[in-house]
Protein backbone atom coordinates (compact mmCIF):
# COMPACT_ATOMS: atom_id res chain seq x y z
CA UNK A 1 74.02 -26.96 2.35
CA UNK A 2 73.24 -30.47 3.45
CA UNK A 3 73.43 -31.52 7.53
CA UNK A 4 74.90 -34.86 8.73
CA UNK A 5 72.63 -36.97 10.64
CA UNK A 6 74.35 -38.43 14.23
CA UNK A 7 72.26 -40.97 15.74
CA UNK A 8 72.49 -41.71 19.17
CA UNK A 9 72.40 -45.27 20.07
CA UNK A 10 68.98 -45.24 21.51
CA UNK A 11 67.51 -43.44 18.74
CA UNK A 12 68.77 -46.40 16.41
CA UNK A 13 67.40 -49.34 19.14
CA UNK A 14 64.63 -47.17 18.57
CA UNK A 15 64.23 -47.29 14.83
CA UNK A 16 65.20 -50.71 14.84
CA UNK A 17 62.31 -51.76 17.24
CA UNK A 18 59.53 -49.76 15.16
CA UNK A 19 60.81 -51.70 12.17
CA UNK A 20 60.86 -55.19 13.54
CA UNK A 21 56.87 -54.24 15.23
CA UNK A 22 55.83 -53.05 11.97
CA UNK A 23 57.31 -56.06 10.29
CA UNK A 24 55.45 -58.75 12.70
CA UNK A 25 51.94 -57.09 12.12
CA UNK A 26 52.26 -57.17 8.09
CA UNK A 27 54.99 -58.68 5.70
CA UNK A 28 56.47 -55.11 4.10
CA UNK A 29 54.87 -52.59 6.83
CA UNK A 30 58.37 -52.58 8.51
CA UNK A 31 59.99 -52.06 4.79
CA UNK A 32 57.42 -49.01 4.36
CA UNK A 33 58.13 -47.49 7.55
CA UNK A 34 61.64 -47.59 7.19
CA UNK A 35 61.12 -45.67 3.74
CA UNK A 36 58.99 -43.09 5.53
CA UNK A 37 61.76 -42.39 8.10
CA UNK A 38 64.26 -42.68 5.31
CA UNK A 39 61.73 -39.35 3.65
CA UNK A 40 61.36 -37.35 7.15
CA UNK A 41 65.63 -37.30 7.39
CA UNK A 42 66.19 -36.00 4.22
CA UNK A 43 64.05 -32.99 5.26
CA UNK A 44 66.04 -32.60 8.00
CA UNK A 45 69.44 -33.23 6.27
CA UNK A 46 68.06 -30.05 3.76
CA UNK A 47 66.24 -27.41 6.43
CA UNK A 48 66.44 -28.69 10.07
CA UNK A 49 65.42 -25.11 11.31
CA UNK A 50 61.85 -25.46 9.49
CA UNK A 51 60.88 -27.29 12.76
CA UNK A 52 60.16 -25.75 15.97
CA UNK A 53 61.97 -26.06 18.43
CA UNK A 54 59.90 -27.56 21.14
CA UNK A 55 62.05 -27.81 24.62
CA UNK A 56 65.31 -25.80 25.06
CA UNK A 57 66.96 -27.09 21.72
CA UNK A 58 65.37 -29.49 21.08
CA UNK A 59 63.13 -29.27 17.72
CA UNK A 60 60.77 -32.87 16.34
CA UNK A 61 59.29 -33.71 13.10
CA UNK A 62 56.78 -35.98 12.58
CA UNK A 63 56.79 -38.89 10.21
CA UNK A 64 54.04 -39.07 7.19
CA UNK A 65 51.83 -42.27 7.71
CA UNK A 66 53.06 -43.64 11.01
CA UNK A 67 52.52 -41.95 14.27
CA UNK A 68 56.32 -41.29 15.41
CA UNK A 69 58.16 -38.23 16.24
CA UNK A 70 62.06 -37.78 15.27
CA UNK A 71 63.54 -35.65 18.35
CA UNK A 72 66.61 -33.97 17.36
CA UNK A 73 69.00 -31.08 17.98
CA UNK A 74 70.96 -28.97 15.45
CA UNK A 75 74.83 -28.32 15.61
CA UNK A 76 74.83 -24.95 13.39
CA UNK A 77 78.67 -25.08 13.63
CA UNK A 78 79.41 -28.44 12.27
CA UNK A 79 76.26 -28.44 10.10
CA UNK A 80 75.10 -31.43 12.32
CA UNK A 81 71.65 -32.66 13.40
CA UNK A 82 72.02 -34.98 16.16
CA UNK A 83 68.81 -37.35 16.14
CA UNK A 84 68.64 -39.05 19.63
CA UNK A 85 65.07 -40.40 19.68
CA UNK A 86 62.32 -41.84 17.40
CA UNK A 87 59.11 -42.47 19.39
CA UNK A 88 55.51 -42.89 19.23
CA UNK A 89 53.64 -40.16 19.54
CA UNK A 90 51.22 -42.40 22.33
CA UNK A 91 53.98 -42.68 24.26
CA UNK A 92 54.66 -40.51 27.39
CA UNK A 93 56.00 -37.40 25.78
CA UNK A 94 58.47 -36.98 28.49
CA UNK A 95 60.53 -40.18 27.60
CA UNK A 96 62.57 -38.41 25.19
CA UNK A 97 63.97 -35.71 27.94
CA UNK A 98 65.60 -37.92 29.72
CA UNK A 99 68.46 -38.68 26.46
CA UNK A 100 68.71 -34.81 26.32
């Protein structure tokens, strides 16, 4: 049984951003990370307990090809996966504990 996918509105500024920096260094690197995210939430629409979780509830998957982790939680209940950020993985890991 599928999941829905909730995005929290910092997870989509975050998207958003990685598509429009990918974009400015090459014409159709924003378009092919987009389509790499697009292939990392159907995975997690399908079997969001395959990840570990990594902190409390909180569970990640990394994308193929680019160098950014999704950071979700899963509502077993309401067959929901609540996505609420998409970072780099140079970043501070920490940043994402603070939308928790």
């Amino acid at each position: 049984m599928s999941y829905d996918l909730l995005f929290s509105s910092e997870a989509e500024l975050d998207i958003q951003e990685a598509i429009d920096w990918y974009e400015e260094q090459r014409q159709g690197l924003g378009l092919e990370f987009a389509m790499r995210f697009e292939d990392a939430l159907q995975f997690l629409k399908e079997q969001p307990q395959m990840y570990a979780k990594i902190y409390n509830e909180v569970r990640s998957v990394l994308m193929n090809q680019f160098s950014y982790a999704i950071f979700y939680t899963i509502n077993g209940l309401q067959k929901e996966v609540q996505i609420f950020a998409v970072v780099h993985t140079s970043r501070n890991p920490e940043i994402w504990k603070f939308r928790v």
